[in-house]
Protein backbone atom coordinates (compact mmCIF):
# COMPACT_ATOMS: atom_id res chain seq x y z
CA UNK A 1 103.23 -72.62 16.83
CA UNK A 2 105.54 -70.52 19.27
CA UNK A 3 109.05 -69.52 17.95
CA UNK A 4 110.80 -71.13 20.42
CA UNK A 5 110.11 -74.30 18.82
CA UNK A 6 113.51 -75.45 17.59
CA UNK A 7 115.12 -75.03 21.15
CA UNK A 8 111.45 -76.46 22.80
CA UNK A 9 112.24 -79.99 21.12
CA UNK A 10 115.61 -79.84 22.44
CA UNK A 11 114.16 -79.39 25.91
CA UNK A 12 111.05 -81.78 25.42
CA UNK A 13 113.89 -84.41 24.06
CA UNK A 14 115.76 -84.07 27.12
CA UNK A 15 112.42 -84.32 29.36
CA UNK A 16 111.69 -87.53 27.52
CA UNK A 17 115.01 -89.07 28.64
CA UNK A 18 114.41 -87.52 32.01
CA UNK A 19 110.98 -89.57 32.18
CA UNK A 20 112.55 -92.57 30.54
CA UNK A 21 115.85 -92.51 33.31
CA UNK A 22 112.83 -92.03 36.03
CA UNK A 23 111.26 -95.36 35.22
CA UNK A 24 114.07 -97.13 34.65
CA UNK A 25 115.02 -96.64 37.93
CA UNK A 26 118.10 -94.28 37.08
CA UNK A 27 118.43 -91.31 38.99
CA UNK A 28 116.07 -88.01 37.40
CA UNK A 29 117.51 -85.08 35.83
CA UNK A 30 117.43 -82.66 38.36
CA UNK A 31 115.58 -79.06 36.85
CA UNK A 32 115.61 -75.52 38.64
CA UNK A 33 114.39 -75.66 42.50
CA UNK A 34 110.27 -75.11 43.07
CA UNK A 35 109.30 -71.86 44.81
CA UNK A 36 106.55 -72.48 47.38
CA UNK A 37 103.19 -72.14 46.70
CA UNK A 38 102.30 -68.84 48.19
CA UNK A 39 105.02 -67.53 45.19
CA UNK A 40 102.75 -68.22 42.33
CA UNK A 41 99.78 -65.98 40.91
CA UNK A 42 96.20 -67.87 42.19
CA UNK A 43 95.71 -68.66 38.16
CA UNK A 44 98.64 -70.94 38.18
CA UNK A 45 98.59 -72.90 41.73
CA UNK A 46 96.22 -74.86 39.82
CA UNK A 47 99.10 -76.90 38.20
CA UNK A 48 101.36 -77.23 40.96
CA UNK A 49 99.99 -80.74 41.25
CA UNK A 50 101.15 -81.66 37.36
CA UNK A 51 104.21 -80.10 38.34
CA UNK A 52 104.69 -82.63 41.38
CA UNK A 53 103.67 -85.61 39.45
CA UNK A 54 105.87 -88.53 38.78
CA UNK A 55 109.01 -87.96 35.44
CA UNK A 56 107.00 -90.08 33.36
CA UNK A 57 103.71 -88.87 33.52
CA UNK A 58 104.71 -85.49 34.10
CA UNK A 59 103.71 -83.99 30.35
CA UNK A 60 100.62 -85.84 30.55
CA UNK A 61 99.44 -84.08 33.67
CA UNK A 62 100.56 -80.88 33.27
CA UNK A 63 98.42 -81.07 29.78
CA UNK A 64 95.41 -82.25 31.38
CA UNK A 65 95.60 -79.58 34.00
CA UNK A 66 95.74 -76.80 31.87
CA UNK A 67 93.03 -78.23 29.37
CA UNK A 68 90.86 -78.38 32.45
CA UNK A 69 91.42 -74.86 33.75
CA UNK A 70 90.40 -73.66 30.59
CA UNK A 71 87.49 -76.08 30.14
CA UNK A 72 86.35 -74.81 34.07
CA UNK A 73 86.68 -70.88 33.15
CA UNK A 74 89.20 -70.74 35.92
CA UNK A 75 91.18 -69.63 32.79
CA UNK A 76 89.25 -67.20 31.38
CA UNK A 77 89.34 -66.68 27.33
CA UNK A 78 91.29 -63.87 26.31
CA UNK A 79 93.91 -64.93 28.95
CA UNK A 80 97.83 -64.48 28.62
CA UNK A 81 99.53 -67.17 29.50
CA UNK A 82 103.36 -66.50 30.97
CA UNK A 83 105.86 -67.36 28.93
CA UNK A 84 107.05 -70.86 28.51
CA UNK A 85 110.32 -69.67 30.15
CA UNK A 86 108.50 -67.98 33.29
CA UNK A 87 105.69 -70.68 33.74
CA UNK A 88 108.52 -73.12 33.62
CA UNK A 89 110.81 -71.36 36.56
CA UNK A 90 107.77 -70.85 38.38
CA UNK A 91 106.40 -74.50 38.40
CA UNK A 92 110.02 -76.05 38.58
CA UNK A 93 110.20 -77.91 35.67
CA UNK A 94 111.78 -77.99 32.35
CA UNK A 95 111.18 -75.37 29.32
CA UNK A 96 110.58 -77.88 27.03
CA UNK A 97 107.61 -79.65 29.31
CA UNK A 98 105.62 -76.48 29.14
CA UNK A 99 106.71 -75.32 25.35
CA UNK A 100 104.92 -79.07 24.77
CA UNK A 101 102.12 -78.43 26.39
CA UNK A 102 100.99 -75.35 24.54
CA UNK A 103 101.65 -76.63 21.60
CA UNK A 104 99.41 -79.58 22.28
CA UNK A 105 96.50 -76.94 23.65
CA UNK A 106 96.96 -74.75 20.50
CA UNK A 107 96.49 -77.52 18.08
CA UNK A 108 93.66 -78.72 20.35
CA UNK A 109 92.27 -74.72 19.90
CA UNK A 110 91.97 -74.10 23.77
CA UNK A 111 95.14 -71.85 23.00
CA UNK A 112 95.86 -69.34 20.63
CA UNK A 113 99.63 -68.04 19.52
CA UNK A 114 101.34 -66.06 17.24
CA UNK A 115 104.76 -65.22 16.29
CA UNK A 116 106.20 -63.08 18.95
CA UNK A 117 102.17 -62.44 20.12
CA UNK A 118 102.71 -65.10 23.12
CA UNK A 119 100.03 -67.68 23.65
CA UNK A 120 96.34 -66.83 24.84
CA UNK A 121 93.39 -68.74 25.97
CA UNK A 122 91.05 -68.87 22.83
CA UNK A 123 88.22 -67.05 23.67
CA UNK A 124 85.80 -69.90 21.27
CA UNK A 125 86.24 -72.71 24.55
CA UNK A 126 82.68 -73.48 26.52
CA UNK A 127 83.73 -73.42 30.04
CA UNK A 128 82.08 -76.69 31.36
CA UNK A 129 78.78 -77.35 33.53
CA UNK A 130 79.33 -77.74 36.93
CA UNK A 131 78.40 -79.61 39.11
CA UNK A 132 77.10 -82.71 37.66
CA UNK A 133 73.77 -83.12 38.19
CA UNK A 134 72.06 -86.52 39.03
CA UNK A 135 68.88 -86.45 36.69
CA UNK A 136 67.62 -90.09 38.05
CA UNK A 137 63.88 -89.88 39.36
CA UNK A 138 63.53 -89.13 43.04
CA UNK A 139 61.47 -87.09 45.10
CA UNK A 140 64.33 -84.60 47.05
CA UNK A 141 64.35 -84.08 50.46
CA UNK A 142 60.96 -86.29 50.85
CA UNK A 143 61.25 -88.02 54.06
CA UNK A 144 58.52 -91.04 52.96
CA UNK A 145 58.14 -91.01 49.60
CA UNK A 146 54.80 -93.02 48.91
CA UNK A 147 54.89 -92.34 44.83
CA UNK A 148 54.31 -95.86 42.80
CA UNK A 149 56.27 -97.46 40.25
CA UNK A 150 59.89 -99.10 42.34
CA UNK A 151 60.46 -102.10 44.64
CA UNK A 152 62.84 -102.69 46.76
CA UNK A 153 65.99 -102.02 45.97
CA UNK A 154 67.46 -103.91 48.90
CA UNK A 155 65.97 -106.89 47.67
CA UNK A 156 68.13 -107.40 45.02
CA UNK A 157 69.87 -110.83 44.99
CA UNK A 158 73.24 -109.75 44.89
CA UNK A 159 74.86 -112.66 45.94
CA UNK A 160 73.32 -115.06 43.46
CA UNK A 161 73.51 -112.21 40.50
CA UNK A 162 77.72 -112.23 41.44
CA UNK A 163 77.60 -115.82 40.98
CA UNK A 164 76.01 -115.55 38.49
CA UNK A 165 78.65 -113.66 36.99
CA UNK A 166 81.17 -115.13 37.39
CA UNK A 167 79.74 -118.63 35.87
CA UNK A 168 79.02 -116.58 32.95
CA UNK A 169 82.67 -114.95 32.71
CA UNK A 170 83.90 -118.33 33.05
CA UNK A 171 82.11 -120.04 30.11
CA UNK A 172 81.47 -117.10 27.77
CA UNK A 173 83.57 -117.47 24.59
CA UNK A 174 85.94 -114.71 23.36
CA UNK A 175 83.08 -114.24 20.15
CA UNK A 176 80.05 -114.20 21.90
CA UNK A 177 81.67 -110.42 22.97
CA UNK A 178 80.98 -109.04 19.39
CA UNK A 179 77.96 -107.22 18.34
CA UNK A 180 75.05 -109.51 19.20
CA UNK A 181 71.57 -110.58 17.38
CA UNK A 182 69.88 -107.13 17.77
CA UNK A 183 66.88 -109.79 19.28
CA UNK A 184 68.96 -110.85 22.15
CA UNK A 185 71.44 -113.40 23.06
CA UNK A 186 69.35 -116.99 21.82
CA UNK A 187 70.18 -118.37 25.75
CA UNK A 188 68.07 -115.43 27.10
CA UNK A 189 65.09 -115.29 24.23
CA UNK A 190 64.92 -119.25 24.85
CA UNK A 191 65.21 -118.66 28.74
CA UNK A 192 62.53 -116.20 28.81
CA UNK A 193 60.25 -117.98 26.28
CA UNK A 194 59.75 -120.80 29.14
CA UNK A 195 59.83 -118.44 32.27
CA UNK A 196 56.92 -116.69 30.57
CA UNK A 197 54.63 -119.91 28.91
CA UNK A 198 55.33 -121.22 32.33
CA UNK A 199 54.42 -118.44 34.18
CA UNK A 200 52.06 -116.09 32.52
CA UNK A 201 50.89 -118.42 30.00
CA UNK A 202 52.59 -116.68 26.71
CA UNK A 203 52.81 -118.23 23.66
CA UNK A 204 56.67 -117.66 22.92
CA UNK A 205 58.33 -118.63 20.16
CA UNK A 206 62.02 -117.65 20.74
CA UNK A 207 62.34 -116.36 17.22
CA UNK A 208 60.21 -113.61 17.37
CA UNK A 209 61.41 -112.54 21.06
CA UNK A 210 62.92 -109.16 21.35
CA UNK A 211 65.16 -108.18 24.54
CA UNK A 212 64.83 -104.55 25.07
CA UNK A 213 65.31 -101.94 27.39
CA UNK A 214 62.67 -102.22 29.60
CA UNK A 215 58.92 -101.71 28.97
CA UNK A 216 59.83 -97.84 27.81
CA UNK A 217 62.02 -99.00 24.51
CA UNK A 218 59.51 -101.63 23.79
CA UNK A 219 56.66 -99.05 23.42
CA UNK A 220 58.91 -97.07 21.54
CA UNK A 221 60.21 -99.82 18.95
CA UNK A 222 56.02 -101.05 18.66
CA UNK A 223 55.62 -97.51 18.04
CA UNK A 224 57.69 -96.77 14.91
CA UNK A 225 56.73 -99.99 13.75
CA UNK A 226 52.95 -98.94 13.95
CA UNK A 227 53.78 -95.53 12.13
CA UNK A 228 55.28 -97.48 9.26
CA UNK A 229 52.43 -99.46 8.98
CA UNK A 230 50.29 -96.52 8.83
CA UNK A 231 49.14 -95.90 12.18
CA UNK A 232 48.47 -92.30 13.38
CA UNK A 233 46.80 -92.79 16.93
CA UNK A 234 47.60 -95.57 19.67
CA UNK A 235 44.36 -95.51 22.51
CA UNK A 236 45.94 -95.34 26.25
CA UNK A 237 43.82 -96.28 29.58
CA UNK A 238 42.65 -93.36 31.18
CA UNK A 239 43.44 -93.51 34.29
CA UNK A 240 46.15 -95.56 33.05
CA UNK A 241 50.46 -94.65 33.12
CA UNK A 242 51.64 -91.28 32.06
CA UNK A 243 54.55 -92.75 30.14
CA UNK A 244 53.02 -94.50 27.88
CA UNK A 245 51.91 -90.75 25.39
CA UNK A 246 54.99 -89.38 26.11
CA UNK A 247 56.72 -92.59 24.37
CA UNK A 248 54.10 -92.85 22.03
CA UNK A 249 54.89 -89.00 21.16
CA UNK A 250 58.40 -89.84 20.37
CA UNK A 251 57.88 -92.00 17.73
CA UNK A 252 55.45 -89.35 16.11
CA UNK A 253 51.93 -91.29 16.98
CA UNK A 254 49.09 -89.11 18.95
CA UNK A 255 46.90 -90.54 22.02
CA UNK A 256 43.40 -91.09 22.36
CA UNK A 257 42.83 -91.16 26.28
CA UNK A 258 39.84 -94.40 27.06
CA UNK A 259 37.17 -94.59 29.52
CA UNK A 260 37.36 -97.24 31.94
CA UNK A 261 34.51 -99.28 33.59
CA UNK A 262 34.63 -101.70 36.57
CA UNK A 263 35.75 -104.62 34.28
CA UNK A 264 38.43 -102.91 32.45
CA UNK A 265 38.91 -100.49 29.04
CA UNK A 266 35.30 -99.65 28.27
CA UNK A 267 34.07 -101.18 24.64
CA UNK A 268 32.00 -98.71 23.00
CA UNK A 269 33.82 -95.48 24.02
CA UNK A 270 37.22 -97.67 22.21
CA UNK A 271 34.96 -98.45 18.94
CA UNK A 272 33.99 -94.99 18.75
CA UNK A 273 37.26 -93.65 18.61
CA UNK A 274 38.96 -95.16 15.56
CA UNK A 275 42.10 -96.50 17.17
CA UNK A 276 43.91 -99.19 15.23
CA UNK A 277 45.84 -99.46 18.44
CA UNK A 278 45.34 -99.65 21.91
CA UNK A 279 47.72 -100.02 25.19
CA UNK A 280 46.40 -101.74 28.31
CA UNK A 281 47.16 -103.68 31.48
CA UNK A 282 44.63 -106.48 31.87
CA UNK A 283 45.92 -108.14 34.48
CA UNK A 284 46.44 -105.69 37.12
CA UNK A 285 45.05 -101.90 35.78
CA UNK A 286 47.69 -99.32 36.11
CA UNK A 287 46.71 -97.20 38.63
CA UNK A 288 43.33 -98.40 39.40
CA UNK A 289 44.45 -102.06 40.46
CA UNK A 290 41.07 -103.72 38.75
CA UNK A 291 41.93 -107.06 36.65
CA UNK A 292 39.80 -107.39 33.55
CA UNK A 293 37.33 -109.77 33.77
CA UNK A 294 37.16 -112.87 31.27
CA UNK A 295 34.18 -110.97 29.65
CA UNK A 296 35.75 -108.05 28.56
CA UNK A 297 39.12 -109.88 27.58
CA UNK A 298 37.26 -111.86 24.77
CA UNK A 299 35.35 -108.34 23.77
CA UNK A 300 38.59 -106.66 23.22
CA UNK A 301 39.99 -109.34 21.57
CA UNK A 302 36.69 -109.23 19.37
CA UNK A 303 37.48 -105.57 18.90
CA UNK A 304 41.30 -105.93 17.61
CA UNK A 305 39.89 -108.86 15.18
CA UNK A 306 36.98 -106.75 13.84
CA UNK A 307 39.05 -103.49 13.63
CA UNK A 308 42.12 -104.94 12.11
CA UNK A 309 44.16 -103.47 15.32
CA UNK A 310 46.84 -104.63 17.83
CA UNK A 311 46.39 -104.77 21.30
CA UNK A 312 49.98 -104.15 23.70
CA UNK A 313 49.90 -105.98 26.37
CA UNK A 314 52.06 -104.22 29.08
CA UNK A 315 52.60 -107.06 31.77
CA UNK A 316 54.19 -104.63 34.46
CA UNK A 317 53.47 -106.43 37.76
CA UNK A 318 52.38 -109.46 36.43
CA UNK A 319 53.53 -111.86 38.74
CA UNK A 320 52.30 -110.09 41.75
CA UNK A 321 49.17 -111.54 42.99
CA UNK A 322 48.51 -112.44 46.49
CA UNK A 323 45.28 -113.83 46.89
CA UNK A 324 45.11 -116.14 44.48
CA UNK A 325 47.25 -117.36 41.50
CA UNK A 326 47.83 -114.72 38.60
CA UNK A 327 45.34 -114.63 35.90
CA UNK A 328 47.60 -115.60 32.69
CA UNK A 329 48.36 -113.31 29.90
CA UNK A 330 46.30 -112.13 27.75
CA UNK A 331 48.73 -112.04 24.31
CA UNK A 332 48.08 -116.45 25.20
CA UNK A 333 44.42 -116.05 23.96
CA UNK A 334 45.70 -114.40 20.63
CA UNK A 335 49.25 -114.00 19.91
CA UNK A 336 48.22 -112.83 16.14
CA UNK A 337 46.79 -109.42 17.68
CA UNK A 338 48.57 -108.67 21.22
CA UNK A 339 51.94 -107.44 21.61
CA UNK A 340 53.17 -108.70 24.98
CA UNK A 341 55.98 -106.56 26.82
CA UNK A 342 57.34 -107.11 30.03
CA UNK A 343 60.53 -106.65 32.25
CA UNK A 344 62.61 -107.03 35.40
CA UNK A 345 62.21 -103.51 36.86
CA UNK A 346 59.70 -104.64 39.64
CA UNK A 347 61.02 -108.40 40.34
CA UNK A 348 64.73 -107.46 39.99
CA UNK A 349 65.96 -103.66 39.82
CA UNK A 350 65.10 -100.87 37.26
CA UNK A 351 68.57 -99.97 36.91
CA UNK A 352 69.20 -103.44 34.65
CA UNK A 353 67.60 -102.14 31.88
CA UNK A 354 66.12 -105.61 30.84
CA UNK A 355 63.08 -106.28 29.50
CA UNK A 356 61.11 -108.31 26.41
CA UNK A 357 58.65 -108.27 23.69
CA UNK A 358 56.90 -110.42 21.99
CA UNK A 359 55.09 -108.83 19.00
CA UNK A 360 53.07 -110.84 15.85
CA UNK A 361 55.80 -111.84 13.04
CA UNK A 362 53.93 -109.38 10.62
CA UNK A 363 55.41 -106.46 13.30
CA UNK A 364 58.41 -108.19 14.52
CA UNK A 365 60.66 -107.86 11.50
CA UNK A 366 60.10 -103.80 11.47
CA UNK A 367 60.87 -104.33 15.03
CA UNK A 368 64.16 -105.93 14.85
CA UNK A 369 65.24 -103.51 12.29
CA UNK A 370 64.58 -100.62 14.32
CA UNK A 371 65.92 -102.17 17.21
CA UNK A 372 69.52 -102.80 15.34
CA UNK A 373 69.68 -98.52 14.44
CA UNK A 374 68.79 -97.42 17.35
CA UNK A 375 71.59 -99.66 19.66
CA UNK A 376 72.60 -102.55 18.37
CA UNK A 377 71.39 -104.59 20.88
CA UNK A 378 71.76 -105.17 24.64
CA UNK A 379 74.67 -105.85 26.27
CA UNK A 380 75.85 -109.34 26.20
CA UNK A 381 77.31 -109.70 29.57
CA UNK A 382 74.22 -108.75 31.16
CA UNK A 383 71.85 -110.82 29.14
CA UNK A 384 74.02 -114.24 29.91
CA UNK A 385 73.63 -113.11 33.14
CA UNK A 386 70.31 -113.33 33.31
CA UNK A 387 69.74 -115.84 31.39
CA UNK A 388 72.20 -118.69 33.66
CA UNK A 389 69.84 -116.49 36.89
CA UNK A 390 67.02 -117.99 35.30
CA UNK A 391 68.06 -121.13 33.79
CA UNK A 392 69.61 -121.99 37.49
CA UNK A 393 66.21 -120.92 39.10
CA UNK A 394 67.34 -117.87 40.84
CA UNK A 395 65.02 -115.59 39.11
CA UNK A 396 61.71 -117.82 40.19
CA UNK A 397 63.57 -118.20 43.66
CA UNK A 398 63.33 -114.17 43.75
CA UNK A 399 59.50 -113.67 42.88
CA UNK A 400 58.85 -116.23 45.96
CA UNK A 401 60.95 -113.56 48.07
CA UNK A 402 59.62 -110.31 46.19
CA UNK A 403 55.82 -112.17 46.82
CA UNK A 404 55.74 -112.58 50.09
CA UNK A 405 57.82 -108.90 51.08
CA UNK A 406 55.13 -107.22 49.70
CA UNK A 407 52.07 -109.07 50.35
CA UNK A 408 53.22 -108.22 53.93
CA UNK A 409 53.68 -104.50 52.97
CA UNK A 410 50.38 -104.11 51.16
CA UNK A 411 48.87 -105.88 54.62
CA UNK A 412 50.84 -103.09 56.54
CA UNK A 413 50.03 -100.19 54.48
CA UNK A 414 45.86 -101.29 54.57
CA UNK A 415 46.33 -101.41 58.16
CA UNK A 416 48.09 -97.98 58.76
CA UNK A 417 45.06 -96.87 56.97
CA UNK A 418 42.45 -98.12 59.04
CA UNK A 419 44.05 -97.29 62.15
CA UNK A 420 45.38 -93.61 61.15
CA UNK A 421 42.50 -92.77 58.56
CA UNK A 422 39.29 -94.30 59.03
CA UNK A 423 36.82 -94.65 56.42
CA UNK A 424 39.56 -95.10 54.06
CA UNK A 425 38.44 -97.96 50.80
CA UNK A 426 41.18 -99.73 48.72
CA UNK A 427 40.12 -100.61 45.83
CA UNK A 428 41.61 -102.97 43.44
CA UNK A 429 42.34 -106.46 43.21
CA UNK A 430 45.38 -107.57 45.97
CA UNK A 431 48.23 -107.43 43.53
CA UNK A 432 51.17 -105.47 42.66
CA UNK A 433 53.55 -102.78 44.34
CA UNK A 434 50.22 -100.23 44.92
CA UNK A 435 46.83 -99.51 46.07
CA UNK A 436 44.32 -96.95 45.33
CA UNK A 437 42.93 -95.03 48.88
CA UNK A 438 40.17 -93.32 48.92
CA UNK A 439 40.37 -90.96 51.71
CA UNK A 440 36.58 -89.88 53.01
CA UNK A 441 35.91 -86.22 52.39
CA UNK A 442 36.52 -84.89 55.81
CA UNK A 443 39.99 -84.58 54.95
CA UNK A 444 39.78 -82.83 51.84
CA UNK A 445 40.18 -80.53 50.21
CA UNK A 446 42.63 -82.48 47.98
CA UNK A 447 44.64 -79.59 47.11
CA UNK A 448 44.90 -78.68 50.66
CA UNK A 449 45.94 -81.96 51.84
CA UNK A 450 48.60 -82.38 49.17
CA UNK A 451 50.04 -79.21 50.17
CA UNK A 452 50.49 -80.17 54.28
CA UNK A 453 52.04 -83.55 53.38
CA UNK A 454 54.72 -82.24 50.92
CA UNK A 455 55.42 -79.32 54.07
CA UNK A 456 55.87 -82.26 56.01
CA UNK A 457 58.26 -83.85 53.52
CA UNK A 458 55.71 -86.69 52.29
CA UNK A 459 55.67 -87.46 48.75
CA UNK A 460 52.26 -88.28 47.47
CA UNK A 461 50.87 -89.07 43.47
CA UNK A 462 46.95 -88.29 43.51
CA UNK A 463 45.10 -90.26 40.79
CA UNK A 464 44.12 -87.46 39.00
CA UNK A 465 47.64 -87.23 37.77
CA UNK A 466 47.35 -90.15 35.95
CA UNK A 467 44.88 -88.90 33.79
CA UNK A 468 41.29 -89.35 35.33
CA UNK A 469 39.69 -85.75 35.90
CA UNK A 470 39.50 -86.03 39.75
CA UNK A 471 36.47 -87.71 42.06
CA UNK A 472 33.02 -87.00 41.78
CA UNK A 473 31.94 -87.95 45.07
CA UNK A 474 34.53 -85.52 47.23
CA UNK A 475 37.10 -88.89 48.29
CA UNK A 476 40.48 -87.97 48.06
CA UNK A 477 41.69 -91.02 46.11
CA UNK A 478 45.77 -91.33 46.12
CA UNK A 479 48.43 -94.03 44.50
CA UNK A 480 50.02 -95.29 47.17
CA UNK A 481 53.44 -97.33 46.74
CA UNK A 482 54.52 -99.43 49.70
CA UNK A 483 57.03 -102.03 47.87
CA UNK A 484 60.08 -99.95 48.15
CA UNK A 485 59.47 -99.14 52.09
CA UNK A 486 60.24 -101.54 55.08
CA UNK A 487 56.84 -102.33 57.31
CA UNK A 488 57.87 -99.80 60.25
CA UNK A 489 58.54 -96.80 57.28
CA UNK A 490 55.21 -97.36 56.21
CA UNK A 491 53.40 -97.32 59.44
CA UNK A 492 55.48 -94.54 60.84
CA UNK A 493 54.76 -92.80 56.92
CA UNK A 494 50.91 -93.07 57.14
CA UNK A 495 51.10 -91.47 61.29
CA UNK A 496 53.00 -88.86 60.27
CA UNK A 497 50.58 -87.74 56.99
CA UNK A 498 47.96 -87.79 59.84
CA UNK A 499 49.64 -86.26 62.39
CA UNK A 500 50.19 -83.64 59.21
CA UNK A 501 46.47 -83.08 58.62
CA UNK A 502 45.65 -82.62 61.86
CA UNK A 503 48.37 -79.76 63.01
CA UNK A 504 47.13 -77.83 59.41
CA UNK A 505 44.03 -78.23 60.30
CA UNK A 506 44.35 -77.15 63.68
CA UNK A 507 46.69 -74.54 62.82
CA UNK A 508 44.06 -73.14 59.87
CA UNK A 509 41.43 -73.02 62.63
């Protein structure tokens, strides 16, 4: 501490009644005039605005300014601060204010000070990163971004969710706002076990639902529950969702990459491999957009039977089908052997964070244990939430609006196809928030192509990114989102990738 302390507390006792007679309404104690600003060193306009703030809070922001100069680098370590006395006359205020504040910042170590040394700026602070960055997914500067995986934002229900709300803050009592059952609130898990037998044909017993994070922490939770019980590999669809290794590689399990055929995650290529595990997405393939067919269904439930293994089920788009009604899960054939995950990031909004599992109880209780350490469950507010928004009907009322937006939008994005690329094939069943186009050859190569749409600020995901090795037959074949765009963004989108192949090409002859 400074010498001056003794005479500081006098001064700091008389700012305190100065702050006290401020909000009491009694006139301030008036301290030595303010010099103007163009007075001051640069290093020190920084807390002219602590200086001007109100008697009361005065202290408080003159700490906090000088905390984040150092913290910034604007004060450099190894910096000598004025005196208490000088840095007082200079800001206009009292001694004792700024004798306070370096005494705070020295026991905080973001000052230094010795007897009759003066007081320094500790050379140990980490000046901090600026500017924040935003690390949320996005493709910068695209102006269409055509990449897979998010709806449409704008379609979120905000009007119902706030009602929603406030029903919930209405009826929700004070001790429902402690720590909850690290399985979920028991209004959601018994919501969502009859939105999901009802519409995708689970079999969900409430008690051995898990609300989760989304589809990623419910691959991560199945996988530390598989490594406990021994498992060292989990197979993944190839072409099938990038995500799923890299979760899988967090909890310490490897990935066996699996053939696909026409009807789904080949049989004897799965066999081979030794997998006690295996990830999939029967009822609309991730990226290729092919449902399994009943056949191979019943094989790979014969496979996780035979082999002792578990199957996850990862219901993404589910509820997306537009020429016919959705095929029904398949963790309903076999709830013993399938893990069944699903969320609201396509029907609803990513940015929830809400999503479910259903796991066999053998699994569930290794589950709900690692679920507790790694969060302690969801947050309450927003499960009630969604639970009364699907109780009420809101959330059934908002996969009739979801349907039909993008039924239209798949029907628009075909058509900008036909017209701007002819020869194009989609393949896949119509369902979801994607296609797979296979451009002819003409416009290849693929590499080429790529490179003229992201020059003309078009975001594209080729399928060979999601794992397969590329075509055989010289087609360009690209995932193509169209959920998140309005009809005229993706007409105008697919005209201006042409009108981008054509001026390379032109330009390149």
């Amino acid at each position: 501490m400074t010498s001056s302390g003794t005479n500081a507390g006098a001064e700091v006792g008389a700012e305190s009644r100065a702050d006290s007679e401020a909000g009491s309404g009694a006139a301030p104690v008036a301290g030595p005039p303010r010099p103007a600003a163009e007075s001051l060193s640069p290093a020190w306009e920084l807390l002219l605005p602590a200086a001007a703030a109100p008697a009361r809070g005065r202290g408080r922001a003159l700490r906090s300014a000088l905390r984040e100069a150092v913290r910034s680098g604007r004060l450099a370590g190894g910096t000598r601060l004025p005196s208490s006395r000088e840095l007082a006359a200079d800001l206009g205020v009292s001694r004792g204010l700024v004798t306070e504040a370096y005494e705070q910042l020295t026991a905080e170590s973001y000052l230094r000070s010795g007897r009759g040394a003066g007081t320094w700026v500790s050379e140990g602070v980490r000046a901090a990163e600026r500017p924040v960055r935003d690390r949320a997914p996005g493709a910068a500067g695209a102006r269409v971004d055509f990449r897979p995986g998010t709806p449409d934002l704008s379609l979120f229900p905000r009007s119902a969710w706030a009602a929603a709300q406030r029903t919930v803050f209405g009826r929700l009592p004070h001790g429902a706002l402690g720590y909850p059952d690290p399985r979920g609130l028991p209004e959601l898990r018994e919501a969502l076990a009859g939105l999901l037998a009802r519409r995708r044909g689970v079999v969900a017993d409430p008690e051995w639902l898990v609300v989760c994070s989304g589809v990623a922490q419910a691959t991560t939770l199945l996988g530390f529950a598989l490594r406990d019980e021994g498992v060292v590999s989990v197979g993944v669809e190839d072409p099938g969702s990038p995500e799923h290794s890299s979760l899988f590689a967090a909890t310490g399990l490897g990935t066996v990459p699996l053939p696909l055929d026409d009807e789904g995650l080949a049989l004897a290529p799965l066999e081979r491999s030794g997998v006690r595990a295996v990830v999939t997405t029967p009822a609309h393939q991730f990226p290729t957009g092919i449902g399994y067919s009943a056949q191979r269904r019943g094989e790979l439930l014969g496979w996780a039977r035979d082999a002792d293994a578990v199957i996850m089920e990862d219901d993404y788009d589910g509820d997306f089908r537009y020429d016919r009604a959705p095929v029904g899960a398949l963790q309903g054939l076999d709830p013993e052997r399938v893990v069944y995950t699903g969320s609201v990031s396509k029907s609803l909004a990513p940015g929830l964070r809400l999503g479910w599992l259903i796991a066999p109880a053998a699994l569930t209780e290794r589950i709900v244990a690692r679920k507790r350490t790694m969060d302690l469950g969801n947050p309450v507010l927003d499960q009630a939430v969604l639970a009364d928004f699907i109780v009420r009907g809101g959330y059934d009322r908002q996969l009739r609006r979801c349907q039909r937006a993008y039924r239209a939008r798949r029907d628009g994005m075909v058509a900008a196809l036909d017209e701007h690329f002819p020869g194009t094939a989609v393949s896949g069943i119509a369902a979801g928030l994607h296609i797979i186009a296979r451009l002819p050859a003409r416009y290849g190569p693929e590499a080429v192509f790529l490179k003229r749409a992201a020059g003309a600020g078009i975001a594209l995901r080729p399928l060979r990114d999601c794992g397969t090795a590329g075509s055989e037959d010289g087609t360009l074949p690209l995932v193509l989102g169209y959920a998140h765009l309005a009809p005229g963004d993706i007409a105008r989108g697919v005209a201006a990738l042409a009108e981008a192949w054509r001026t390379g090409r032109a330009g390149s002859g």
